[in-house]
Structures are given as structure tokens and as C-alpha cells.
N, C-alpha and C. Protein backbone atom coordinates (compact mmCIF):
# COMPACT_ATOMS: atom_id res chain seq x y z
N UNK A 1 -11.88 75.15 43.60
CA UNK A 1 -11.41 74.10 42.76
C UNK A 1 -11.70 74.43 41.30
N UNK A 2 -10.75 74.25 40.11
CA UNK A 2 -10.90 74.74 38.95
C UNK A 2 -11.04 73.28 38.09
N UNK A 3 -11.99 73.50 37.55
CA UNK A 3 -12.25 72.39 36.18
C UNK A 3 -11.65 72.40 35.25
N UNK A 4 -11.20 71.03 34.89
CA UNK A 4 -10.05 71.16 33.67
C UNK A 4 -10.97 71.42 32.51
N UNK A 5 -9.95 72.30 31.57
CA UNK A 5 -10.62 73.03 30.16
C UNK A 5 -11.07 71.60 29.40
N UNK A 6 -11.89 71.27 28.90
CA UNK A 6 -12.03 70.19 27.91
C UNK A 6 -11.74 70.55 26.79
N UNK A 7 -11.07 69.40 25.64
CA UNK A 7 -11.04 69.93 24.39
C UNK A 7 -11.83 69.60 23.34
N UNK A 8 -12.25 70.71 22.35
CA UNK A 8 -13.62 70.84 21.71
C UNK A 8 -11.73 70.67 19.87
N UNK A 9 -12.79 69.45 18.70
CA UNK A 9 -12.08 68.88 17.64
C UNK A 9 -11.63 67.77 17.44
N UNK A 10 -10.74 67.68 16.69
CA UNK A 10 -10.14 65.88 16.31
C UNK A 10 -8.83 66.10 16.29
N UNK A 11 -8.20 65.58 16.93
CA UNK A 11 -6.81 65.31 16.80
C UNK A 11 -6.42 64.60 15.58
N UNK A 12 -5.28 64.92 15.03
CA UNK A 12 -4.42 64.30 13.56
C UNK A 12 -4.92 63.39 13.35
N UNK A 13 -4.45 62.28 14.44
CA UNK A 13 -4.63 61.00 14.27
C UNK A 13 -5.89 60.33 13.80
N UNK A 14 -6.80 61.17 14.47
CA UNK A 14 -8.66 60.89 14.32
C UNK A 14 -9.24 61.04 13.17
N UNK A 15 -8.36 62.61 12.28
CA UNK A 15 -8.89 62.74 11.55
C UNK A 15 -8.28 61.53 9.86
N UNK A 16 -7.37 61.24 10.50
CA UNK A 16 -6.55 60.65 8.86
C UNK A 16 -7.12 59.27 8.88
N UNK A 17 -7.61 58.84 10.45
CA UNK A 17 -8.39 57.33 10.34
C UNK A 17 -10.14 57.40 9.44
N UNK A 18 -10.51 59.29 9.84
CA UNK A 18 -11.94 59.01 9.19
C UNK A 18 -11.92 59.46 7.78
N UNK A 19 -10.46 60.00 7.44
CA UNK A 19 -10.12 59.94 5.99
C UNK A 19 -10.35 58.66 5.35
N UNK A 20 -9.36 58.44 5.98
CA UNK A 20 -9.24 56.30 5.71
C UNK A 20 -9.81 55.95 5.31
N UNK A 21 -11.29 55.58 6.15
CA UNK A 21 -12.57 54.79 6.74
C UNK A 21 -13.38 55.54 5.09
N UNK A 22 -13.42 56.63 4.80
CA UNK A 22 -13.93 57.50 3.77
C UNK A 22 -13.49 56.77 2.09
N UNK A 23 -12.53 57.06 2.48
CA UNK A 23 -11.64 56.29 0.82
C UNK A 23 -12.11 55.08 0.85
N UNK A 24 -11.83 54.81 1.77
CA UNK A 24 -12.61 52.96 2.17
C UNK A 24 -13.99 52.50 1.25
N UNK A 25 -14.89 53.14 1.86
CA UNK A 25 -15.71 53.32 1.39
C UNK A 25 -16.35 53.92 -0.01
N UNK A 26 -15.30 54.66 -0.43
CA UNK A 26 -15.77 55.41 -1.80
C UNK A 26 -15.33 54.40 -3.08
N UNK A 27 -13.65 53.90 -2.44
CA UNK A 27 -13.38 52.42 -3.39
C UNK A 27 -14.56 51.62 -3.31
N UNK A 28 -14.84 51.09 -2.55
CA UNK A 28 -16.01 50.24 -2.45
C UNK A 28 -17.23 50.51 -3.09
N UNK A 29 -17.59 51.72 -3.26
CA UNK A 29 -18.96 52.20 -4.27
C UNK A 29 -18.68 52.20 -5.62
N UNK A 30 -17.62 52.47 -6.24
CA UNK A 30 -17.20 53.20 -7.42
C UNK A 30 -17.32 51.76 -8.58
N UNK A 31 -17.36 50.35 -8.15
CA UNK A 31 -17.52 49.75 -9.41
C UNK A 31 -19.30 49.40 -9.42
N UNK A 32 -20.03 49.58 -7.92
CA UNK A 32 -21.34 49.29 -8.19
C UNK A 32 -22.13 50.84 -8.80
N UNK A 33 -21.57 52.02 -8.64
CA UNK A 33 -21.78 53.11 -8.90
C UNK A 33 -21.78 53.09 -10.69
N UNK A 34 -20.82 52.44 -11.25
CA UNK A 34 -20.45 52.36 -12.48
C UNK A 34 -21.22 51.51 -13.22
N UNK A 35 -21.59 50.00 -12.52
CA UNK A 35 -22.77 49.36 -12.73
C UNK A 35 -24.04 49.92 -13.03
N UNK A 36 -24.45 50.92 -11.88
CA UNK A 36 -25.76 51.67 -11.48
C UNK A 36 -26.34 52.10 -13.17
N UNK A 37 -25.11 53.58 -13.53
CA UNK A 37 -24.58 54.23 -14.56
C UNK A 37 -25.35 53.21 -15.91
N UNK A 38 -24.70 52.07 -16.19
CA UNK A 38 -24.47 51.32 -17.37
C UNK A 38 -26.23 50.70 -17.35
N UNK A 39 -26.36 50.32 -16.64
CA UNK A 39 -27.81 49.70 -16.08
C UNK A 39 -28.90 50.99 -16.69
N UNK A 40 -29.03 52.04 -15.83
CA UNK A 40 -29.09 52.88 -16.55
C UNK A 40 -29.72 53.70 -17.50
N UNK A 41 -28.40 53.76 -18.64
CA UNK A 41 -28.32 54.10 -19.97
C UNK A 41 -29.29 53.09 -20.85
N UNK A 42 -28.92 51.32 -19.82
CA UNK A 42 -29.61 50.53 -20.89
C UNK A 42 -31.55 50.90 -21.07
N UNK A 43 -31.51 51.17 -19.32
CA UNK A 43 -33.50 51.29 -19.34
C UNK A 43 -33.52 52.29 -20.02
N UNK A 44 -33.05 53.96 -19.78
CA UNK A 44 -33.14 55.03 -20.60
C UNK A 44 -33.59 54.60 -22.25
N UNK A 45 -32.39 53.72 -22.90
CA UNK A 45 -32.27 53.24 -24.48
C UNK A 45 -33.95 52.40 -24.81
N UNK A 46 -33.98 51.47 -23.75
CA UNK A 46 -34.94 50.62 -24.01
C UNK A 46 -36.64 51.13 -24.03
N UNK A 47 -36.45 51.99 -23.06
CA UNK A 47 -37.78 52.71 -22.54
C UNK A 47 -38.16 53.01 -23.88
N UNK A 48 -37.04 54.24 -24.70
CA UNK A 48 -37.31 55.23 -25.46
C UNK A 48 -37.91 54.35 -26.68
N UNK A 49 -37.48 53.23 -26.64
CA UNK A 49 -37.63 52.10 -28.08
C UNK A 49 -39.26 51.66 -27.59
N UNK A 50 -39.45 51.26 -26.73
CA UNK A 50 -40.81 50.79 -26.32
C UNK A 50 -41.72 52.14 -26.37
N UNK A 51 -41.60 53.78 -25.88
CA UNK A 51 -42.29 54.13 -25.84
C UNK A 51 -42.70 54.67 -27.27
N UNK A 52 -41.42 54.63 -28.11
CA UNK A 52 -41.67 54.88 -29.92
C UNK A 52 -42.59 54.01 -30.51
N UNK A 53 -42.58 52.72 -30.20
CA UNK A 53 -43.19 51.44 -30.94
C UNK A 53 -44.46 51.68 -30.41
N UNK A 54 -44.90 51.71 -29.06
CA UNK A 54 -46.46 52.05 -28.31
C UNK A 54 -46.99 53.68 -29.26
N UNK A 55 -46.22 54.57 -29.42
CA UNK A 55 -46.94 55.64 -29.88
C UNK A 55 -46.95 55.05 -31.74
N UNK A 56 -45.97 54.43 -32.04
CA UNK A 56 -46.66 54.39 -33.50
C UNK A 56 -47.67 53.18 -33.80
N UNK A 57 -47.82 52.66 -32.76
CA UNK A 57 -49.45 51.97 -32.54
C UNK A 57 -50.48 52.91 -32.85
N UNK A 58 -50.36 53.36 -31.31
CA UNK A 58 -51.41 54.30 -31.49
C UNK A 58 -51.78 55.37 -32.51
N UNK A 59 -50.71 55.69 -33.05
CA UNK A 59 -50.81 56.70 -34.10
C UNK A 59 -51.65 55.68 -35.13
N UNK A 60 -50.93 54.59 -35.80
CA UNK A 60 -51.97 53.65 -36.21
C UNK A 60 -53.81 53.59 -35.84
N UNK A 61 -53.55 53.41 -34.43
CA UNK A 61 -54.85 53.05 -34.19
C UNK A 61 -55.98 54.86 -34.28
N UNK A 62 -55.18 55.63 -34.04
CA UNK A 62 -55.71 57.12 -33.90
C UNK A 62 -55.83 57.45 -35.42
N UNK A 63 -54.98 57.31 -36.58
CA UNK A 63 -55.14 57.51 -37.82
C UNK A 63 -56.34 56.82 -38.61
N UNK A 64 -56.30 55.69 -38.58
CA UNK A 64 -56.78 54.20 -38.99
C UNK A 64 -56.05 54.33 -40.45
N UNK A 65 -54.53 54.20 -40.46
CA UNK A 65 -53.58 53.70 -41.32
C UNK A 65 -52.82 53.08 -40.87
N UNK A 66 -51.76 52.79 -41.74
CA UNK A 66 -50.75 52.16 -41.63
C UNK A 66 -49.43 53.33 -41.25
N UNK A 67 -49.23 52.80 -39.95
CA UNK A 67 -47.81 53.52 -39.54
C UNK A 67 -46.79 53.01 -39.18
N UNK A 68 -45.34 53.46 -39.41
CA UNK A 68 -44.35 52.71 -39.73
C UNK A 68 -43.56 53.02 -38.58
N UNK A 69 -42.74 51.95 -37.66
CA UNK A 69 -41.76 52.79 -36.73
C UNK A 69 -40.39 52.03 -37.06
N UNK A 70 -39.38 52.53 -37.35
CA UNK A 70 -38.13 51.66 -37.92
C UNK A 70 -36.87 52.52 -37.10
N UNK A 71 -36.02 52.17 -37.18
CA UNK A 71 -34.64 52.31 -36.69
C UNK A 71 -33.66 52.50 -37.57
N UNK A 72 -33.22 53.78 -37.42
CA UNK A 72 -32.27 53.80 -38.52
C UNK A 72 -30.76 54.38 -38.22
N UNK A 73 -30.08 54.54 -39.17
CA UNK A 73 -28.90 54.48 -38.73
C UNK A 73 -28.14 55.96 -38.04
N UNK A 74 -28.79 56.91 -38.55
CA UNK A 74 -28.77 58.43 -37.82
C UNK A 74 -29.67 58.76 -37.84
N UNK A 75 -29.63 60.20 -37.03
CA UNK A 75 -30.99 60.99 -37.28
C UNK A 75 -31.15 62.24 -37.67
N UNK A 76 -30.04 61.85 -39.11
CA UNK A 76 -30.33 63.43 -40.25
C UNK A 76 -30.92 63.04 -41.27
N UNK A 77 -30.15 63.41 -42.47
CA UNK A 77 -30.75 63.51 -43.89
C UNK A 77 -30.29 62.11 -44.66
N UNK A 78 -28.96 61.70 -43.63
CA UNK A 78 -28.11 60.78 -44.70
C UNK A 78 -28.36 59.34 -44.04
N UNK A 79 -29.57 59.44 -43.07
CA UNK A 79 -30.47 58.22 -42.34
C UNK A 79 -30.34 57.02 -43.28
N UNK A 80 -30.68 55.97 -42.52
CA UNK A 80 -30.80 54.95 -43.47
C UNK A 80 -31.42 53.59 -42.33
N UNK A 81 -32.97 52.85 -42.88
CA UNK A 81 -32.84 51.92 -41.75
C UNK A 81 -31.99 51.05 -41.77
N UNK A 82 -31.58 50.54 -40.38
CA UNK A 82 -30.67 49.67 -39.14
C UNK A 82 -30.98 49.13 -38.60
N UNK A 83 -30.75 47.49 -38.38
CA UNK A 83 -31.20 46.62 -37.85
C UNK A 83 -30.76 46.85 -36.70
N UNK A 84 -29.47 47.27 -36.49
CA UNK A 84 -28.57 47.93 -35.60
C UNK A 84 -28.53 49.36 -34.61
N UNK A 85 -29.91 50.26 -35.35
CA UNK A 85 -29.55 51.56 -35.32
C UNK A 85 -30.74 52.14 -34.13
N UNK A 86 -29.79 53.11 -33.05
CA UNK A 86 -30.34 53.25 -31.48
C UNK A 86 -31.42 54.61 -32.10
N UNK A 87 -31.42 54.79 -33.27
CA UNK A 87 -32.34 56.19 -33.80
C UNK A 87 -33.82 55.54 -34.11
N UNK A 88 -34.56 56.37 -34.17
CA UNK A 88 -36.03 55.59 -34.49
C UNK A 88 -36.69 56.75 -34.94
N UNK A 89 -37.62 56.85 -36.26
CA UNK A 89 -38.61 57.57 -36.54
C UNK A 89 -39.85 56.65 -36.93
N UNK A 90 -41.01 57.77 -36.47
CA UNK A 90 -42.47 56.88 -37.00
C UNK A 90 -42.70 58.16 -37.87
N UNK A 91 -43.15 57.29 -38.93
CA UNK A 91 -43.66 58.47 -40.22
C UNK A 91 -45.05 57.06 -40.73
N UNK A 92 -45.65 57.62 -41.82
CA UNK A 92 -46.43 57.48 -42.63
C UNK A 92 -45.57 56.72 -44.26
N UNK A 93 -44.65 57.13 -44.25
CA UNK A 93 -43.82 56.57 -45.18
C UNK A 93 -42.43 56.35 -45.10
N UNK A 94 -41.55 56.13 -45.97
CA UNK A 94 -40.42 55.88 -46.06
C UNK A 94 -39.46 56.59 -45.70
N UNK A 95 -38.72 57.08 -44.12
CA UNK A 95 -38.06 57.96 -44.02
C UNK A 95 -36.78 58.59 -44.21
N UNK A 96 -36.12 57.12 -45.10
CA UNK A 96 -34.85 56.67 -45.46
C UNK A 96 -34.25 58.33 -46.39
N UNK A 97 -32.99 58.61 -46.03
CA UNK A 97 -32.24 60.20 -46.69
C UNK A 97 -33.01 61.19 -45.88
N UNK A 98 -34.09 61.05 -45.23
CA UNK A 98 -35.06 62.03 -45.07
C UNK A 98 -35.64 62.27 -42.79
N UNK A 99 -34.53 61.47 -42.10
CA UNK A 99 -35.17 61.64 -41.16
C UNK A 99 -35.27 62.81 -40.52
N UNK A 100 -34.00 63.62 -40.82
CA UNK A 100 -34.28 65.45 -40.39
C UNK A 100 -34.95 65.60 -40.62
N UNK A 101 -36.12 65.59 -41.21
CA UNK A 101 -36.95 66.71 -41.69
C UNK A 101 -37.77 67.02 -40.33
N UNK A 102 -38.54 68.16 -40.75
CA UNK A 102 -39.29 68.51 -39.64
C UNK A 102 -40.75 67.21 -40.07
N UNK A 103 -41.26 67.11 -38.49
CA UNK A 103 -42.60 66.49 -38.76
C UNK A 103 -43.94 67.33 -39.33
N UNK A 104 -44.23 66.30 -40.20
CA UNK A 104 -45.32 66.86 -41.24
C UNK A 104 -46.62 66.20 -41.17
N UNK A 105 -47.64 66.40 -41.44
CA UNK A 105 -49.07 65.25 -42.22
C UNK A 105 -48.90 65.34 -43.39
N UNK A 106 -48.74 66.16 -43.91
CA UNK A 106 -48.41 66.59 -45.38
C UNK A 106 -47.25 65.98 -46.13
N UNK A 107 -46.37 66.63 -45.82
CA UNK A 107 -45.41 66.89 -46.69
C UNK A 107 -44.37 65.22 -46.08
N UNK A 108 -43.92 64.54 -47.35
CA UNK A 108 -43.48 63.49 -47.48
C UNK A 108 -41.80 63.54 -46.49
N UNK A 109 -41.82 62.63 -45.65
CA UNK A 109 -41.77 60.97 -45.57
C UNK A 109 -43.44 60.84 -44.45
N UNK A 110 -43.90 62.18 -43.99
CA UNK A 110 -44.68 62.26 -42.78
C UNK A 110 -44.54 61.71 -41.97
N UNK A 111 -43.28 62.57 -41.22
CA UNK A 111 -42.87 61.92 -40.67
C UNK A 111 -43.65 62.72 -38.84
N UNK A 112 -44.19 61.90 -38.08
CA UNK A 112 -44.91 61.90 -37.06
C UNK A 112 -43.76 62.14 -35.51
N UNK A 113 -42.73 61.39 -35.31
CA UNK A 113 -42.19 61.62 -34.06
C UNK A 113 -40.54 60.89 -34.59
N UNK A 114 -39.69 61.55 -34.44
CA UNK A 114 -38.32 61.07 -34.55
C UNK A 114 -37.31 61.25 -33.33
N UNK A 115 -36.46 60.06 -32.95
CA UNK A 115 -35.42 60.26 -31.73
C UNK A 115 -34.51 60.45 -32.06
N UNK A 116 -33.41 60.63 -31.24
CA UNK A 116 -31.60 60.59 -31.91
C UNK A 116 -31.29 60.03 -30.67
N UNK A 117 -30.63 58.43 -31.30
CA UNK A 117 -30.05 57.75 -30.01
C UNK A 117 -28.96 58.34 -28.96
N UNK A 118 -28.45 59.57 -29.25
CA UNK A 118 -27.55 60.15 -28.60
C UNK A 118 -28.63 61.20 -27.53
N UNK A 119 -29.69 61.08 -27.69
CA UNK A 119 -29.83 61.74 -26.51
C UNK A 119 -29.97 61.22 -25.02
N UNK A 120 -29.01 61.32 -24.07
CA UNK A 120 -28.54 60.60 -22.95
C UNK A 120 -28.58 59.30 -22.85
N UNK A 121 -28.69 58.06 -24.19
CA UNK A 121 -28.19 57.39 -24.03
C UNK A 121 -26.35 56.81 -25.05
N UNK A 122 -25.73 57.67 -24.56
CA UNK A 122 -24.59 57.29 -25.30
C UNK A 122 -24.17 55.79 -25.35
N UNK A 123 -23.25 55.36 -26.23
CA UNK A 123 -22.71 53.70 -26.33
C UNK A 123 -23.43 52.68 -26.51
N UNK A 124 -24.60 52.86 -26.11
CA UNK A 124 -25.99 51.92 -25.97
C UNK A 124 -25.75 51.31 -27.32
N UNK A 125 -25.54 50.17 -27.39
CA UNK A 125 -26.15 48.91 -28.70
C UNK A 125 -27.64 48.44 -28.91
N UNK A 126 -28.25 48.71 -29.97
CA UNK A 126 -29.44 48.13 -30.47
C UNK A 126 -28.90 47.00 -31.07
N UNK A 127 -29.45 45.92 -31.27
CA UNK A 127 -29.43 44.71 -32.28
C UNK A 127 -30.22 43.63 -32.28
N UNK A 128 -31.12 43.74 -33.78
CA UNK A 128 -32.18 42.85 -33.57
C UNK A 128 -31.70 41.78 -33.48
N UNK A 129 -32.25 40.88 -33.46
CA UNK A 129 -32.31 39.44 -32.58
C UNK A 129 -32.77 38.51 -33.89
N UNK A 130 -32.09 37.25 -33.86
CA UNK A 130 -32.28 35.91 -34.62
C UNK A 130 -33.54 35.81 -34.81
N UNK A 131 -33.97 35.55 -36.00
CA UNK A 131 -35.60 35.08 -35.85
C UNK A 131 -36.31 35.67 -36.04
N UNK A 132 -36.42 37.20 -36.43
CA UNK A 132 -36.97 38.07 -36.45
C UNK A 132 -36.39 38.79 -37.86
N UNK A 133 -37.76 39.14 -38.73
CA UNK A 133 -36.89 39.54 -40.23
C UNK A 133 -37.53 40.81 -40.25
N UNK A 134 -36.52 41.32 -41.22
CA UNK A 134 -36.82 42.78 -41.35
C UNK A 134 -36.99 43.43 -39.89
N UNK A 135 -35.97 43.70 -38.88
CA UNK A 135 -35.73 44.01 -38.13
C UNK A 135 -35.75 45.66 -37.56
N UNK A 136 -35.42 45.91 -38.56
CA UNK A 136 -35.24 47.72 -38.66
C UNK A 136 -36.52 48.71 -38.75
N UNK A 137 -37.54 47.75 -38.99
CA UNK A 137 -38.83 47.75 -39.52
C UNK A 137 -40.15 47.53 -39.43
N UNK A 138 -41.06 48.36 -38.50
CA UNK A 138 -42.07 47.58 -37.83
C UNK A 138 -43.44 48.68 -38.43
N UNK A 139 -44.95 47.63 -38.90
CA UNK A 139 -45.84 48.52 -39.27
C UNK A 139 -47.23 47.77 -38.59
N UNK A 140 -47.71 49.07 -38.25
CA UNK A 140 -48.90 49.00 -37.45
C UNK A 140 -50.13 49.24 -38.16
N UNK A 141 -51.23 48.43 -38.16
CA UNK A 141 -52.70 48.62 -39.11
C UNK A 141 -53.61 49.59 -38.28
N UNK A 142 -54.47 50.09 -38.63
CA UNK A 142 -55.50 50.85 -37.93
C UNK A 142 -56.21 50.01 -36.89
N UNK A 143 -56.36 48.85 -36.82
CA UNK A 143 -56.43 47.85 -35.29
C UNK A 143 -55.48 47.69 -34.44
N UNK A 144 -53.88 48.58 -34.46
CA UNK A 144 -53.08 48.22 -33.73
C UNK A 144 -52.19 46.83 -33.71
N UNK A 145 -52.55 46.14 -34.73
CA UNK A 145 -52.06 44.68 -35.03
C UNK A 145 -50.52 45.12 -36.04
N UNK A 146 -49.54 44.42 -35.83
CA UNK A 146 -48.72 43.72 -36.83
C UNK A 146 -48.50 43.60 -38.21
N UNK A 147 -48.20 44.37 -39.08
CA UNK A 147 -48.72 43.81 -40.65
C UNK A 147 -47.47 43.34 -40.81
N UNK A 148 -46.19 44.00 -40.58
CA UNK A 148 -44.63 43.54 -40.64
C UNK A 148 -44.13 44.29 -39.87
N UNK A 149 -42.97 43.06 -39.45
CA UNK A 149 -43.01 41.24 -40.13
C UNK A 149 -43.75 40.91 -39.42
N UNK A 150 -44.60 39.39 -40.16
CA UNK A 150 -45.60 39.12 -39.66
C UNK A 150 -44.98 38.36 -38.53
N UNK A 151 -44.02 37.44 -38.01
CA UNK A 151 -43.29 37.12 -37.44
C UNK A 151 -43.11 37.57 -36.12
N UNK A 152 -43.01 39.15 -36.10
CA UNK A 152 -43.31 39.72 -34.73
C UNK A 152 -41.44 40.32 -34.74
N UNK A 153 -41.11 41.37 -34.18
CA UNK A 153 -40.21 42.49 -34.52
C UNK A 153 -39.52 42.00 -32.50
N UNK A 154 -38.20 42.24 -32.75
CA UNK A 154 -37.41 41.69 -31.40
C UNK A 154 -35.93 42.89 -31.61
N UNK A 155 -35.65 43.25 -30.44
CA UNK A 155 -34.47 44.12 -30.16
C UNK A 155 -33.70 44.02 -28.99
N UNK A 156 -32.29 43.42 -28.78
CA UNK A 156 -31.64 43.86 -27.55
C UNK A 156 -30.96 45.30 -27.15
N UNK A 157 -31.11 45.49 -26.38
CA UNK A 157 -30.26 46.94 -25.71
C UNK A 157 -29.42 46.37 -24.90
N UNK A 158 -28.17 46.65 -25.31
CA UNK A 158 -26.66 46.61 -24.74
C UNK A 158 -25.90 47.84 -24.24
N UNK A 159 -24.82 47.39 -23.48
CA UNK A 159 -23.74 48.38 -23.13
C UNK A 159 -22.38 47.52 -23.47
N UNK A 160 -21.85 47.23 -25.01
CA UNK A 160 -20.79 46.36 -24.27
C UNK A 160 -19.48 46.81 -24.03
N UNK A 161 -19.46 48.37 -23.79
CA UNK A 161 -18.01 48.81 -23.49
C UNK A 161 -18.34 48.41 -21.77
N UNK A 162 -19.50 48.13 -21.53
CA UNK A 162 -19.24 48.03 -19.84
C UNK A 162 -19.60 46.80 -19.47
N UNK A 163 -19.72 45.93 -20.00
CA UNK A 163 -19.59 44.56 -20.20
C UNK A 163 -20.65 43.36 -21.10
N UNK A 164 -20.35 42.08 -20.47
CA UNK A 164 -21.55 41.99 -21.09
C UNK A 164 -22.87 41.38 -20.45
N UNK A 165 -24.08 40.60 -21.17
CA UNK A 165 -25.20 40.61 -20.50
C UNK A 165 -25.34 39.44 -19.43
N UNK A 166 -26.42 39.34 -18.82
CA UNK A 166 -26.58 38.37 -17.81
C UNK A 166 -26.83 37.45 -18.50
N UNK A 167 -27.66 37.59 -19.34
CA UNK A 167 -28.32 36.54 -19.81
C UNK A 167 -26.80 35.27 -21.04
N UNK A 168 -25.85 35.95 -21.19
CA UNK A 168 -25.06 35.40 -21.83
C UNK A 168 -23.51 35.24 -20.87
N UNK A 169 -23.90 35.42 -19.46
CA UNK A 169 -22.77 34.98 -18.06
C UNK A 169 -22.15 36.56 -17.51
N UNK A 170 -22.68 37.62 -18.10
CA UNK A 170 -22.05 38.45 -17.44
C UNK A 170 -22.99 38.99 -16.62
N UNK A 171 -22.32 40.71 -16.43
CA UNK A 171 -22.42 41.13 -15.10
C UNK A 171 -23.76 42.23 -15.15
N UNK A 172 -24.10 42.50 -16.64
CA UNK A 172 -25.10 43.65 -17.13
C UNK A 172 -26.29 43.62 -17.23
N UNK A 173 -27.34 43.81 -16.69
CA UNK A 173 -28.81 43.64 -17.21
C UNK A 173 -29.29 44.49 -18.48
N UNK A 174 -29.16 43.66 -19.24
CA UNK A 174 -29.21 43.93 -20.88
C UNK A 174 -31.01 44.13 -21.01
N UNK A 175 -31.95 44.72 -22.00
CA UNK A 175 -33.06 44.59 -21.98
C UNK A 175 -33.69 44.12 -23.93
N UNK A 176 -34.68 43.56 -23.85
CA UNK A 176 -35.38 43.47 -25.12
C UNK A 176 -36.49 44.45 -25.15
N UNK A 177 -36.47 44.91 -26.25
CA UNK A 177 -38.09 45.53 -26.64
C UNK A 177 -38.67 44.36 -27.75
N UNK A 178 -39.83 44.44 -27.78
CA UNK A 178 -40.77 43.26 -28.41
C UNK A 178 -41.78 43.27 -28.73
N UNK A 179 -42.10 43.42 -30.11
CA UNK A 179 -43.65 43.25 -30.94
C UNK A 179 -43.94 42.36 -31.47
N UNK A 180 -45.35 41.29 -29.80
CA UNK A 180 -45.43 40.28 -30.72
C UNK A 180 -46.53 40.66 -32.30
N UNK A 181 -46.40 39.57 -32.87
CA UNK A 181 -47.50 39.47 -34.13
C UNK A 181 -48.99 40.00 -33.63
N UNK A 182 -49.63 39.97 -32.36
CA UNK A 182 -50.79 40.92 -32.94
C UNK A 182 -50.48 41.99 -32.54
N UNK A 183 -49.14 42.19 -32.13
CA UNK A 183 -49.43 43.78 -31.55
C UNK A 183 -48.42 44.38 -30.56
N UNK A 184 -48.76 43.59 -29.56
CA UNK A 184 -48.17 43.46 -28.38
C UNK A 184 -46.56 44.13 -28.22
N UNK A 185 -46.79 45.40 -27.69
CA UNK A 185 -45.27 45.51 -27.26
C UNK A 185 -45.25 45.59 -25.90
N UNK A 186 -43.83 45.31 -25.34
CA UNK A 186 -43.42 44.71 -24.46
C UNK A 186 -41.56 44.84 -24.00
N UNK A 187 -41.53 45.73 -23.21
CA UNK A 187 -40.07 45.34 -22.77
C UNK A 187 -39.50 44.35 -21.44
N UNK A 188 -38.34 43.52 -21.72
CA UNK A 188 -38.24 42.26 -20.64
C UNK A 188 -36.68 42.08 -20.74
N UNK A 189 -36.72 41.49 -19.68
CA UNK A 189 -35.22 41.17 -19.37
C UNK A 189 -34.84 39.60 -19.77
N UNK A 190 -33.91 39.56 -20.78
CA UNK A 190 -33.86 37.89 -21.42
C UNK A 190 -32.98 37.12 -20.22
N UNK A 191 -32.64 37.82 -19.41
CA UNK A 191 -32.18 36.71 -18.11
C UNK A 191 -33.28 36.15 -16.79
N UNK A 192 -34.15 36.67 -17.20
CA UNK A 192 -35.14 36.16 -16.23
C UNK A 192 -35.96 35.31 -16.74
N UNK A 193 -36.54 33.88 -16.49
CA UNK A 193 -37.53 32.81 -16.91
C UNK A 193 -38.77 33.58 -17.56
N UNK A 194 -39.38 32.98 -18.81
CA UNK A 194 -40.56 32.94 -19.38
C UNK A 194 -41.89 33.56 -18.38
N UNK A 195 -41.23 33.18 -17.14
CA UNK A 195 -42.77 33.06 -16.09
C UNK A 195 -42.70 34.02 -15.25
N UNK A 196 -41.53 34.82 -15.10
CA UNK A 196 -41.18 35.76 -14.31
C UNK A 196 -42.01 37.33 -15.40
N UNK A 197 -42.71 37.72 -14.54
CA UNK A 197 -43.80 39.23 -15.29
C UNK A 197 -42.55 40.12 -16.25
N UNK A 198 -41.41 40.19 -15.80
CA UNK A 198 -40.52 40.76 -16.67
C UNK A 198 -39.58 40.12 -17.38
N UNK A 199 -39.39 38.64 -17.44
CA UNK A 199 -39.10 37.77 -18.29
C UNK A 199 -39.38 37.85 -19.80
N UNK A 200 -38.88 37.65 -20.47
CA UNK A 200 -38.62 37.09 -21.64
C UNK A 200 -38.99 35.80 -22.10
């Protein structure tokens, strides 16, 4: 008695249904995938702003001067601070025409650590926030405290080519960076309650 040959593959039909089932599925990822993406860029932007503001603390508190961390509008020669601007240098002085430079102790704006918002976070929006003056502009005493503004220094990070924030009905988790008046920095999400650990 001979055993019938079995057949080893997928027939047409099998295979164009797990095509299907595939596309199916890849539509289905591609706007939370895009979400993922935008989400993101925003922590990338925000991190980099919080971890600038924490080191020109410390540089403060490690110097025992006054150190400056501001935002400005690029990050060459033709800089300028921005209330607006995703660039940030901490110097010792005024880094305005001058943020290319190389970092110095010496040699003037002294300038200590500089970013360029274009590095992997493209599109990203900075913009300080109501209530908060001199925005572009934050200085730290040799205690790590606040000198300006005395008020306490506030920033949102946006994406709004990819929509907009939760906290204002959309679909994006937008983030703040935040120096209160003695010191205190802090990044939080302004759609979550006061009482929530990452709240706002």
C-alpha cells in the first residue's frame, strides 16, 4: 500500500490572505507609529532643555558664580537670545553674536556647554509660557538658587506640524521644563493634575 505524497508550502490563495492580514496590520500601526515618532522628538527636546538648566546649576554651584543658561535663536555667531529658541548655551556671560565659539574659562562669552536644537530633535517648538519674564534667560547663584527672573523661568516643548497638545484637546503629549524661584528644575506634563508626580 503506497502513502499519498503530502504537500510541503502555501497555496496562492493562502498566501495573498497572509498578505492581506499583513497590510492589515501595518495600516493599523502607521498612525500610532507616527504618534510614537512625534512623542519622541518632544522628550528628546525637553530632556536636552532640563539636562542644560541642571548642569548650569551646577556649574553655578561648582564655580560659586553666577551662571547663565538662555536659549537662543541659533547656534552660530549670528545667535541671538529666544524666548522661542530650541538652542541653549550656558556661559559665564553674554553669549549673544558669539554662540559658536569654542568653550572657554577664559576667553569671553565663557562659554561652558552649548546645544543646536537640530540635533535629532527636528520641528520641535520651544515657547516660553505666560507669566514668566525674561524667558530666554535663566541665572544661577553659587547656592544653586534663582537670581533671574526672580519669578521662576517656564518652557513648552511642542510638535505642531504633528498636532496639537493634550493639554489644549489634542492628540500630543507636549512637555514643560521649569525653574522654580529657588532653584528647582523640573520637567512635567501640563495635561496631567498638580498631584500627579509628573504633573504640572
Amino acid at each position: 500500500m503506497l502513502s499519498p505524497i503530502s504537500q510541503l508550502g502555501l497555496t496562492l490563495l493562502e498566501l495573498m490572505i497572509a498578505l492581506a492580514i499583513a497590510a492589515f496590520l501595518m495600516a493599523m500601526a502607521v498612525p500610532s507609529f507616527s504618534d510614537w515618532i512625534a512623542a519622541a522628538r518632544i522628550r528628546t527636546s525637553a530632556e536636552a532643555l532640563l539636562a542644560g538648566a541642571q548642569l548650569a546649576r551646577a556649574e553655578a554651584v561648582k564655580r560659586n558664580a553666577l551662571v547663565r543658561f538662555q536659549l537662543t535663536s541659533t547656534a552660530d555667531a549670528s545667535c541671538a537670545l529666544s524666548a522661542s529658541g530650541n538652542n541653549w548655551v550656558i556661559s559665564l556671560d553674554d553669549p549673544s553674536a558669539a554662540c559658536g565659539a569654542t568653550p572657554s574659562s577664559t576667553a569671553a562669552p565663557r562659554i561652558i556647554q552649548a546645544r543646536s536644537g537640530n540635533e535629532g530633535t527636528s520641528n520641535v517648538t520651544v515657547a516660553g509660557l505666560a507669566g514668566t519674564s525674561a524667558a530666554s534667560l535663566v541665572r544661577f547663584n553659587g547656592l544653586g538658587q534663582l537670581v533671574a527672573p526672580a519669578n521662576g523661568f517656564s518652557v513648552q516643548v511642542s510638535l505642531p506640524a504633528s498636532g496639537s497638545c493634550r493639554a489644549a484637546g489634542g492628540d500630543l503629549r507636549c512637555l514643560q521644563v521649569r525653574v522654580s524661584a529657588s532653584g528647582q528644575v523640573k520637567m512635567c506634563d501640563p495635561a496631567l493634575s498638580v498631584s500627579d508626580p509628573e504633573g504640572c
